[in-house]
C-alpha atoms as a PDB file:
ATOM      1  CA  UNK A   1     -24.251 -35.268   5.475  1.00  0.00           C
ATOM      2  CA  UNK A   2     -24.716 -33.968   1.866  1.00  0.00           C
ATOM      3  CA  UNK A   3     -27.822 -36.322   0.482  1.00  0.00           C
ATOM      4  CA  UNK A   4     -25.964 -36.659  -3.103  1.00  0.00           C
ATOM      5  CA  UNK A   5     -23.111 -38.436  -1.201  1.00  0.00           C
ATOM      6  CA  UNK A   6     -24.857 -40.857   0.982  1.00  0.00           C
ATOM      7  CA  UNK A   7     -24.763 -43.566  -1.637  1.00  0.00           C
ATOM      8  CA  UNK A   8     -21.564 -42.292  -3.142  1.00  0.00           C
ATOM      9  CA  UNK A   9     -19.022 -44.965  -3.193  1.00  0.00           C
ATOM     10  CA  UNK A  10     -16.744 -42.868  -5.657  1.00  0.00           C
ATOM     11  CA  UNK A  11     -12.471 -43.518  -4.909  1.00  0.00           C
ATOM     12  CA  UNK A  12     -13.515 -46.738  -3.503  1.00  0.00           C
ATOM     13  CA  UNK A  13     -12.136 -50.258  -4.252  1.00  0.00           C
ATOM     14  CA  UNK A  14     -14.427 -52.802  -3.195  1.00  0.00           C
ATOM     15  CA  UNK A  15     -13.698 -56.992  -3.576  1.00  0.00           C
ATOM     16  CA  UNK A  16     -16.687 -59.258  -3.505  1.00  0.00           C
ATOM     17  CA  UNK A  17     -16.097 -62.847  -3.652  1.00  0.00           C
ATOM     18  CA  UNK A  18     -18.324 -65.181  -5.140  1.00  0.00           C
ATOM     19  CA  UNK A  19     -18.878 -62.952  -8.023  1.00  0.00           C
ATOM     20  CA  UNK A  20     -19.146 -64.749 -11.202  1.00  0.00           C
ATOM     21  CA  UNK A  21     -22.984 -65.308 -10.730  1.00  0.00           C
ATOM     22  CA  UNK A  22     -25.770 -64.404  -8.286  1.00  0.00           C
ATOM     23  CA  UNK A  23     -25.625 -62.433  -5.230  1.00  0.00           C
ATOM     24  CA  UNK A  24     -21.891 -61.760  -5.864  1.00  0.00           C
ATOM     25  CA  UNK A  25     -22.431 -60.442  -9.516  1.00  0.00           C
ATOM     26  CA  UNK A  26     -25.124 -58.543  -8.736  1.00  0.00           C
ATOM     27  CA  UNK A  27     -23.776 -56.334  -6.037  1.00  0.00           C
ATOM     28  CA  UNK A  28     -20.587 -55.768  -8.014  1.00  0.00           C
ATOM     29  CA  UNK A  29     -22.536 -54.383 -10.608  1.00  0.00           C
ATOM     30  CA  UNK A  30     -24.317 -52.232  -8.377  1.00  0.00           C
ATOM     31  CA  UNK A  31     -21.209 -50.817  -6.540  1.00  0.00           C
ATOM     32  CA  UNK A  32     -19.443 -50.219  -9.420  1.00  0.00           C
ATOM     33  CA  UNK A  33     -22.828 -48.390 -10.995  1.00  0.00           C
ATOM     34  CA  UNK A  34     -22.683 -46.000  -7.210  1.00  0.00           C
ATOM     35  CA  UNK A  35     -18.457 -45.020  -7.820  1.00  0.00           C
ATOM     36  CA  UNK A  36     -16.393 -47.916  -6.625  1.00  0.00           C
ATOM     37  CA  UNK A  37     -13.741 -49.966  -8.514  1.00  0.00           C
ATOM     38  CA  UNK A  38     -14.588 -53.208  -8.247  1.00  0.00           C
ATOM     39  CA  UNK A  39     -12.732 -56.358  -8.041  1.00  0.00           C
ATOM     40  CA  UNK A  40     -14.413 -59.642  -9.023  1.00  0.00           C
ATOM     41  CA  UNK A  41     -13.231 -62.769  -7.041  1.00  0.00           C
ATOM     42  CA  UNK A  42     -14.271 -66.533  -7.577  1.00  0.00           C
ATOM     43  CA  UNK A  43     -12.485 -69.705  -7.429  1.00  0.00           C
ATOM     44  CA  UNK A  44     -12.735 -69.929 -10.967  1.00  0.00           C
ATOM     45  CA  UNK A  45     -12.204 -67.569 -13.760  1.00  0.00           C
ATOM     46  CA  UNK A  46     -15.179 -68.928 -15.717  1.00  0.00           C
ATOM     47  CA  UNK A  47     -18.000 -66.304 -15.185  1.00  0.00           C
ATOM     48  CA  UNK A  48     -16.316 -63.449 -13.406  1.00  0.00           C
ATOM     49  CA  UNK A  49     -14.393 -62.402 -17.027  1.00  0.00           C
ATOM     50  CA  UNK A  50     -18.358 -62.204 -18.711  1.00  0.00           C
ATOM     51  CA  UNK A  51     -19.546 -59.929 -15.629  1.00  0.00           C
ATOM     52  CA  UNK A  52     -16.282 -57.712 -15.673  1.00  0.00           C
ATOM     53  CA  UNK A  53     -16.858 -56.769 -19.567  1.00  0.00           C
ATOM     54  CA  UNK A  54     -20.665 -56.026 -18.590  1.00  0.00           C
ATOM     55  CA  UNK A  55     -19.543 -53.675 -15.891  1.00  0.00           C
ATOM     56  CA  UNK A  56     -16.677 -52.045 -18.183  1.00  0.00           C
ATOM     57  CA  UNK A  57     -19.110 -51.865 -20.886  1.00  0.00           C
ATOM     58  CA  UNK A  58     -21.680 -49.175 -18.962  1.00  0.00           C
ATOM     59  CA  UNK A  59     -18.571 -47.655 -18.691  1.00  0.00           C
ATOM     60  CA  UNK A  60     -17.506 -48.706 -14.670  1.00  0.00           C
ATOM     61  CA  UNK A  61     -14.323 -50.303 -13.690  1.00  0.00           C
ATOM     62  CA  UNK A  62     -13.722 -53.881 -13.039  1.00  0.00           C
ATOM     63  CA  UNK A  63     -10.766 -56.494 -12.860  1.00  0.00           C
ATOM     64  CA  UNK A  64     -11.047 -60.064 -12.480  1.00  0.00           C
ATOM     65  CA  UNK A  65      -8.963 -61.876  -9.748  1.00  0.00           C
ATOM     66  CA  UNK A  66      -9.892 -65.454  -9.201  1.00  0.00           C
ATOM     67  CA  UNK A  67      -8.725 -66.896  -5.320  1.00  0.00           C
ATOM     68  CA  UNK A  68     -10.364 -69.923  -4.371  1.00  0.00           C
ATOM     69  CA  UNK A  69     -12.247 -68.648  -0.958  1.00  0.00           C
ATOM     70  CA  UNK A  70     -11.453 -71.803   1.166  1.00  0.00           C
ATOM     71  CA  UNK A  71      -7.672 -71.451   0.120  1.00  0.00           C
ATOM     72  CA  UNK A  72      -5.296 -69.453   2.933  1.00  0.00           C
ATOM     73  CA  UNK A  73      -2.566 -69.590   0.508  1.00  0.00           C
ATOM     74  CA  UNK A  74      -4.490 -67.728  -2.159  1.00  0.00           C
ATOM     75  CA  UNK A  75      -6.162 -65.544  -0.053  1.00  0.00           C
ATOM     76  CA  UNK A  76      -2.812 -64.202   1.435  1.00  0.00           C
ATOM     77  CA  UNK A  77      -1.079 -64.059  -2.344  1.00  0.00           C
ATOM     78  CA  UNK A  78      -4.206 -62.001  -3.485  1.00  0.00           C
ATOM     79  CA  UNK A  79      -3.771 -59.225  -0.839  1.00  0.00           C
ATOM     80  CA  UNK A  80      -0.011 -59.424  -1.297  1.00  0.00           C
ATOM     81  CA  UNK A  81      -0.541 -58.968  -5.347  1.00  0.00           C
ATOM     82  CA  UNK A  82      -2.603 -55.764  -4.281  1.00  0.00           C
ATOM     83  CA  UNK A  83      -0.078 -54.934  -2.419  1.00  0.00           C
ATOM     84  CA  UNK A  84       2.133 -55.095  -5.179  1.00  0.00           C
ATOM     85  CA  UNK A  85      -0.199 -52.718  -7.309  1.00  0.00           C
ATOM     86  CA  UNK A  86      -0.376 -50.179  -4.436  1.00  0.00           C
ATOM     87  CA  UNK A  87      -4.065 -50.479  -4.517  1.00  0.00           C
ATOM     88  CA  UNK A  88      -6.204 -51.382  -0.814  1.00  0.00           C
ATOM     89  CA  UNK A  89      -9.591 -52.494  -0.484  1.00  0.00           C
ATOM     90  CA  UNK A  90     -12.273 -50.050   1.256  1.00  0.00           C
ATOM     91  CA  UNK A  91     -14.686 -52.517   0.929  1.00  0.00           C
ATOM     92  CA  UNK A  92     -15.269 -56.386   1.398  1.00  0.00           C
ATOM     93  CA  UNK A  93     -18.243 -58.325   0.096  1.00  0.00           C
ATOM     94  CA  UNK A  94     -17.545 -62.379   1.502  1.00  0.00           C
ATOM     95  CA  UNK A  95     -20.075 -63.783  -0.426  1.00  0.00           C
ATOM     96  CA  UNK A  96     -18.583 -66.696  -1.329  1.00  0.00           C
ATOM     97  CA  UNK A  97     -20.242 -70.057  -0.691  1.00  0.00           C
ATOM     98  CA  UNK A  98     -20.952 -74.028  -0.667  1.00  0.00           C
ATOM     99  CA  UNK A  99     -23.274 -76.262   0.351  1.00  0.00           C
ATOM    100  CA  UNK A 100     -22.180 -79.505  -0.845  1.00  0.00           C
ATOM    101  CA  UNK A 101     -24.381 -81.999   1.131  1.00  0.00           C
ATOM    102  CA  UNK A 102     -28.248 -81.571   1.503  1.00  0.00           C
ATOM    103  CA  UNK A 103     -29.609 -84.295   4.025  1.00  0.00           C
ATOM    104  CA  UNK A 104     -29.615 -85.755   7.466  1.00  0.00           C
ATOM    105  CA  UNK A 105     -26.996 -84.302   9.360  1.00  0.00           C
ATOM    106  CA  UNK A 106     -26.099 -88.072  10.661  1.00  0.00           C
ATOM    107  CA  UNK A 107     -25.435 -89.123   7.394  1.00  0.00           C
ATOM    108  CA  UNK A 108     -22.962 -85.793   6.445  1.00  0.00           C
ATOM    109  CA  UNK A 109     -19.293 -87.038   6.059  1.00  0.00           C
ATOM    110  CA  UNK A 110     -16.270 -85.265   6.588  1.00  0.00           C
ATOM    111  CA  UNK A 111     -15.183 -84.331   3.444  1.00  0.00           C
ATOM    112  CA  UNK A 112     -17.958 -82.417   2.604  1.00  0.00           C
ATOM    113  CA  UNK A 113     -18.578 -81.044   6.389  1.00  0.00           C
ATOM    114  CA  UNK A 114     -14.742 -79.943   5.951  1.00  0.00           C
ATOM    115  CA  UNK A 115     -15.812 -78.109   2.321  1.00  0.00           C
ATOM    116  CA  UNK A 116     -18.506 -76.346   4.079  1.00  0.00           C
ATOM    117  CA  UNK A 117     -16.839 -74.549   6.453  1.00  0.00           C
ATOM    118  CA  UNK A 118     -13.580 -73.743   4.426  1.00  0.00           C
ATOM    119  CA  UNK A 119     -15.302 -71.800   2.262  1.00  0.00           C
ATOM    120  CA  UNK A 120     -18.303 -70.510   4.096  1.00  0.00           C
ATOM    121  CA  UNK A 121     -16.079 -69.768   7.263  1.00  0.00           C
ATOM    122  CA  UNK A 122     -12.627 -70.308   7.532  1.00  0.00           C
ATOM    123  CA  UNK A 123     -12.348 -68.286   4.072  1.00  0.00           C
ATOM    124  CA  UNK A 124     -14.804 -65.165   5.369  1.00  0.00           C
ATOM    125  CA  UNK A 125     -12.597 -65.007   8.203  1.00  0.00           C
ATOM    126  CA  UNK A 126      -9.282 -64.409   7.027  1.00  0.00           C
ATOM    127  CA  UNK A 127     -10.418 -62.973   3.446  1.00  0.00           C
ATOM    128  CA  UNK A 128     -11.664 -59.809   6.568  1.00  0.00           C
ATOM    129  CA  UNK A 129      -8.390 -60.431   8.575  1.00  0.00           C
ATOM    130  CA  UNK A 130      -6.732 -59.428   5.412  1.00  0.00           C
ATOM    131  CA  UNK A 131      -8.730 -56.992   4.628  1.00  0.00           C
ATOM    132  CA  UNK A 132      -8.579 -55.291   8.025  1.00  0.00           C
ATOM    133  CA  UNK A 133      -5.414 -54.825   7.937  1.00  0.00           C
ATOM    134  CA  UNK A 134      -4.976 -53.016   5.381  1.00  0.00           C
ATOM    135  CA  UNK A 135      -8.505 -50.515   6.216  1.00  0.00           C
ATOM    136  CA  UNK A 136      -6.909 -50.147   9.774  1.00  0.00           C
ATOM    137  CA  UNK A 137      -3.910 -48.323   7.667  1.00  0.00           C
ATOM    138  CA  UNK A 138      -6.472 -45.907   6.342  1.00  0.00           C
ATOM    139  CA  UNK A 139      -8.650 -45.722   9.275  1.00  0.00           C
ATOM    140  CA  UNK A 140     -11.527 -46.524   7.439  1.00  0.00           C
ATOM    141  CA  UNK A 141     -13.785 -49.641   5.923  1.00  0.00           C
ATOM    142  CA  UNK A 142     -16.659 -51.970   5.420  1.00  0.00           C
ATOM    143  CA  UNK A 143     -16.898 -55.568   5.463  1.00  0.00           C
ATOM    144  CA  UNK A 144     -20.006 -57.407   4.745  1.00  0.00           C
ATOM    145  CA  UNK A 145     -20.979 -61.364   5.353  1.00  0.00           C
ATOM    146  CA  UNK A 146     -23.012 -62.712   3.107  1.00  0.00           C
ATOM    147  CA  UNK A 147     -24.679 -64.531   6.088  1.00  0.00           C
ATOM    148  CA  UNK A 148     -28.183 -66.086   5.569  1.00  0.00           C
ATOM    149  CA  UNK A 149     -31.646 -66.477   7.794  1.00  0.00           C
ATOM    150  CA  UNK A 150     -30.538 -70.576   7.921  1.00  0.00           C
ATOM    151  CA  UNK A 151     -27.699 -68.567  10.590  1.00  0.00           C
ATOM    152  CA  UNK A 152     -31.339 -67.955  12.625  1.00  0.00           C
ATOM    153  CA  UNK A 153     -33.476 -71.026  11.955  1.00  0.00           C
ATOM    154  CA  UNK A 154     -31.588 -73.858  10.518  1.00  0.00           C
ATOM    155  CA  UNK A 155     -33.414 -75.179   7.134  1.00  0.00           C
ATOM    156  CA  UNK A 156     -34.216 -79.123   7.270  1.00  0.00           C
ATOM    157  CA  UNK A 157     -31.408 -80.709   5.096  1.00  0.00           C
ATOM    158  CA  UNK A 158     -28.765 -78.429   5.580  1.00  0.00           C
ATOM    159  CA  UNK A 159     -27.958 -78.946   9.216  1.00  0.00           C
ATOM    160  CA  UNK A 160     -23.834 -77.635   8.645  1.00  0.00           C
ATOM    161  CA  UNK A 161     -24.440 -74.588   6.393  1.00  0.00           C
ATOM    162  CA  UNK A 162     -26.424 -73.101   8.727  1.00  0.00           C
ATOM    163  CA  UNK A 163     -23.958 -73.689  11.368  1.00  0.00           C
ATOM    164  CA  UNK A 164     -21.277 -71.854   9.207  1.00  0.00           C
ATOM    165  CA  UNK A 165     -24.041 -69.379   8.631  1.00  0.00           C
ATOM    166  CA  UNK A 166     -24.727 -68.636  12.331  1.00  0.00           C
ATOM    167  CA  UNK A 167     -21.056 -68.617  12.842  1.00  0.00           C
ATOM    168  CA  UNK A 168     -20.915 -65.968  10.327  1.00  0.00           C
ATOM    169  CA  UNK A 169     -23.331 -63.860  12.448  1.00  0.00           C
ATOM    170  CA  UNK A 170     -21.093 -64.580  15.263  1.00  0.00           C
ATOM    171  CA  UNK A 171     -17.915 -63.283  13.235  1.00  0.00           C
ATOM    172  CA  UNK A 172     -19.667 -60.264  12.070  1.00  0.00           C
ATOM    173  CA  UNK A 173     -20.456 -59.710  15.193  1.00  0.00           C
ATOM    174  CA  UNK A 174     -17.144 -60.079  16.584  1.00  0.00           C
ATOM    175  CA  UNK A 175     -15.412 -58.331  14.600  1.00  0.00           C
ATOM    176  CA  UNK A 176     -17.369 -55.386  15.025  1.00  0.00           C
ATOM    177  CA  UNK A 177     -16.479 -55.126  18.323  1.00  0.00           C
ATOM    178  CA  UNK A 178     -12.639 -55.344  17.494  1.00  0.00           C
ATOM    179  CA  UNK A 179     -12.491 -53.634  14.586  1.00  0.00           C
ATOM    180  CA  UNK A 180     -14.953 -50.337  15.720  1.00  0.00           C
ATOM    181  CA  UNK A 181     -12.243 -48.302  17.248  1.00  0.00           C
ATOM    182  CA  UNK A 182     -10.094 -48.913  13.906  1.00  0.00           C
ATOM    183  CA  UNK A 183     -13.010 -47.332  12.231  1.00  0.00           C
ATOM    184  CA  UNK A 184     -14.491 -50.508   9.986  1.00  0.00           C
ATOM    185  CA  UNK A 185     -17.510 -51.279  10.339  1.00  0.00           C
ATOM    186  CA  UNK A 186     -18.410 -54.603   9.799  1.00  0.00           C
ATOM    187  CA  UNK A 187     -22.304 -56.105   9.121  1.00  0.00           C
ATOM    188  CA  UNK A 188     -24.318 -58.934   7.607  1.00  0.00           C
ATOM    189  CA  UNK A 189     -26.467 -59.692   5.113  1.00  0.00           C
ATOM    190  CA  UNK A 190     -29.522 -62.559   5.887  1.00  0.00           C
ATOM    191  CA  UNK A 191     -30.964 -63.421   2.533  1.00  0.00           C
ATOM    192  CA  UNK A 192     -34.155 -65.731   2.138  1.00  0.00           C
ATOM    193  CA  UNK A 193     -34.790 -67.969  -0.622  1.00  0.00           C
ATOM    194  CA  UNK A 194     -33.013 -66.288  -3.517  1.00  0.00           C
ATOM    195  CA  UNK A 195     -33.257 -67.856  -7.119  1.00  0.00           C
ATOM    196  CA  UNK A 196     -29.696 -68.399  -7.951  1.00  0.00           C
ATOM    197  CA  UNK A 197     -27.898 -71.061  -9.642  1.00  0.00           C
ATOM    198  CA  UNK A 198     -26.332 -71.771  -5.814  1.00  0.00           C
ATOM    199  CA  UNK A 199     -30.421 -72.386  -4.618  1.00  0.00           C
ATOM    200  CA  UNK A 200     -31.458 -74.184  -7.947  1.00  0.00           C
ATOM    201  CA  UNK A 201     -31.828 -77.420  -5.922  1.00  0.00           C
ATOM    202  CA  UNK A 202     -34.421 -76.029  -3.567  1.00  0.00           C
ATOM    203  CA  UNK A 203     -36.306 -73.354  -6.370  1.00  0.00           C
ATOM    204  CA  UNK A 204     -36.296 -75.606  -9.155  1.00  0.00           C
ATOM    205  CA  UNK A 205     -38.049 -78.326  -7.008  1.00  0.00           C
ATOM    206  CA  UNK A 206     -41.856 -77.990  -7.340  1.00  0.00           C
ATOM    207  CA  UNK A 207     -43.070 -80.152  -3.893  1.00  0.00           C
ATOM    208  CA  UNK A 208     -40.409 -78.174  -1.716  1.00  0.00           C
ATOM    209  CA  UNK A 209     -42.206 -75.070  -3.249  1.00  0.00           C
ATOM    210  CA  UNK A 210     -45.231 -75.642  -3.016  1.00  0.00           C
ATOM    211  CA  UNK A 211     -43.883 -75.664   0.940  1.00  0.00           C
ATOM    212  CA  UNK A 212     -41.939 -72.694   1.064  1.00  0.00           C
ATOM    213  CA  UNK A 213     -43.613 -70.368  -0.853  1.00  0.00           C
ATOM    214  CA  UNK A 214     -46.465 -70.050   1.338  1.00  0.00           C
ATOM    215  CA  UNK A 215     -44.341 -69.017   4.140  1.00  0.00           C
ATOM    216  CA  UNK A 216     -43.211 -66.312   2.685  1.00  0.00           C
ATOM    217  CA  UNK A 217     -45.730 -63.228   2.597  1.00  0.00           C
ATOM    218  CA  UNK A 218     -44.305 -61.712   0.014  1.00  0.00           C
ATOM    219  CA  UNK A 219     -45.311 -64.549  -2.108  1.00  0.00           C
ATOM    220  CA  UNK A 220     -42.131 -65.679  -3.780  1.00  0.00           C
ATOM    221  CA  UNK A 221     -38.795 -66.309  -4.091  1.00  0.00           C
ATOM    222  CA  UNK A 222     -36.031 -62.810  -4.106  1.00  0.00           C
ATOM    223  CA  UNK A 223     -34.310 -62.134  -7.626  1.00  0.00           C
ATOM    224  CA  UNK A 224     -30.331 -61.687  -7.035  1.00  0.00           C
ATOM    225  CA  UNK A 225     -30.511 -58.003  -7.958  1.00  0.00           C
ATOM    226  CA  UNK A 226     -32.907 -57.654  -4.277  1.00  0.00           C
ATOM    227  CA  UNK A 227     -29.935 -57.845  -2.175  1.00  0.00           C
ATOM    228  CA  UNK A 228     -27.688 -55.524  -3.380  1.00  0.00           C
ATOM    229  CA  UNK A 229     -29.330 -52.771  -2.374  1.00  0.00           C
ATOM    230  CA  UNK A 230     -28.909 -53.710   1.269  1.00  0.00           C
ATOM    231  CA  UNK A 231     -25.321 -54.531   0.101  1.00  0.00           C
ATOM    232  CA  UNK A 232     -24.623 -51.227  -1.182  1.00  0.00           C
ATOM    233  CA  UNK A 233     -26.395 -49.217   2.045  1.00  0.00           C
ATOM    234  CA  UNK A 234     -23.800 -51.189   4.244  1.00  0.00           C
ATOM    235  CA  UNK A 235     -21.195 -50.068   1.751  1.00  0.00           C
ATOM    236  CA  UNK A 236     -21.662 -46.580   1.459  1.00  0.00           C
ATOM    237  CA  UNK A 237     -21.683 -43.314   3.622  1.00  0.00           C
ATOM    238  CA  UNK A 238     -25.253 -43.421   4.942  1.00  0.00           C
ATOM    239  CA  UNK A 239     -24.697 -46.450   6.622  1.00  0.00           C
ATOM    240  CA  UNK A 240     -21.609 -44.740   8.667  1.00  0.00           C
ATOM    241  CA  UNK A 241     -23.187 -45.361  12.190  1.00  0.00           C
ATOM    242  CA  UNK A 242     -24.194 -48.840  11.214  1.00  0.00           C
ATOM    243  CA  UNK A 243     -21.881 -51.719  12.756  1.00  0.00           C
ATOM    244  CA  UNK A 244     -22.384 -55.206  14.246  1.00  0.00           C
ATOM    245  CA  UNK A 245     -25.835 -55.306  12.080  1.00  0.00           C
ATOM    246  CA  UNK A 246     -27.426 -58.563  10.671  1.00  0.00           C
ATOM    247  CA  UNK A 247     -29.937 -57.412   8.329  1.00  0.00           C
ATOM    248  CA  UNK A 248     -32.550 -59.660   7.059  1.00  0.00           C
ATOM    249  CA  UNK A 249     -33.848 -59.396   3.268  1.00  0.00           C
ATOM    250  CA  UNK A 250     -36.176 -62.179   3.445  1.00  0.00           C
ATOM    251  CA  UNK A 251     -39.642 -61.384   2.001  1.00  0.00           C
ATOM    252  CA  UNK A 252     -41.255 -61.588   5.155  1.00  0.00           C
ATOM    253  CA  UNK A 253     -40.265 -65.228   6.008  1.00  0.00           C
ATOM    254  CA  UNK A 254     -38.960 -64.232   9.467  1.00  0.00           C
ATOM    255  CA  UNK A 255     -41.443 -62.115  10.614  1.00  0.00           C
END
């Protein structure tokens, strides 16, 4: 393979959810910066319009199209207005998330239990059955779960995001298998501690901290912009053999 084309995600339409802030905006900005077209997804249009004009404004190409992620309804009209347009993802981002209720797990309730895994799972899920529909047209694709290392070791407090997290392991996983002989390849992403607006509860809380931070031999927290390189290795050509992966960016934490 020609080294100038192993990042080269030129021709490429690529949808990442959860992209008005964080993660989500970060990797968008770093596909689009490597050749793809992106296409910036929240449940809200607040946020995704700002990151769109930064994207267009280094000269890249970006449209906005908010779908709530724990919506079927607007997940199937989104693929069906694509559809419309004649355009096809190449590559998914599900990085969409919640995490409504931090606490004892016996005290969760079912409303927010229900939230959880709408938009953490249910949403991942058929966003990629969408999705994989269309790549199995063109023979070709990568999806990527925004999983996290709670899908490993469950964090004290948030007992049923890491379930949806492991289960998103599980899905990539899954899905691999399926969708291989389709050629998609389909992989996670395990960030640690990240300091995002999503994590503000946890990093902008001195005592938990002053816990955490020791754990982690890298000595701090990740900055948003620290995952989309993994993002955009999963995305591209050099990661063309790579399928059924869940690859942890965690500072060490793990280890």
């Amino acid at each position: 393979m020609d080294s100038e084309k192993l990042f080269d995600l030129s021709g490429k339409l690529a949808l990442i959810t959860g992209a008005s802030r964080g993660i989500g905006a970060e990797a968008a900005k770093t596909l689009a910066r490597f050749g793809a077209r992106v296409i910036l997804s929240s449940r809200k249009r607040e946020g995704l319009d700002g990151i769109a004009q930064e994207i267009t404004e280094e000269g890249f190409e970006a449209t906005v199209r908010p779908c709530h992620n724990g919506d079927l309804s607007q997940i199937n009209s989104l693929f069906e207005e694509l559809d419309r347009e004649g355009e096809s993802v190449d590559i998914l981002v599900n990085n969409a998330a919640t995490n409504p209720y931090f606490g004892p797990a016996v005290e969760m309730e079912e409303a927010a239990w229900d939230k959880t895994f709408e938009v953490n799972l249910k949403g991942p899920f058929f966003m990629s059955q969408q999705a994989a529909k269309r790549m199995k047209q063109k023979g070709a694709g990568s999806i990527i779960n925004v999983s996290s290392i709670n899908g490993i070791i469950p964090m004290h407090g948030q007992s049923a995001y890491s379930i949806t997290k492991a289960g998103l392991i599980s899905m990539t996983q899954s899905l691999a298998k399926e969708l291989g002989p389709e050629g998609i390849r389909v992989n996670a992403l395990l960030p640690g501690l990240t300091d995002t607006k999503f994590a503000s509860a946890m990093t902008e809380n001195q005592e938990y901290m002053k816990r955490v931070i020791p754990q982690i031999p890298l000595g701090r927290v990740a900055q948003p912009d620290e995952m989309s390189g993994m993002i955009l290795f999963l995305a591209s050509p050099a990661a063309s053999y790579v399928s059924g992966g869940a690859f942890v960016v965690d500072g060490g934490i793990l280890a």
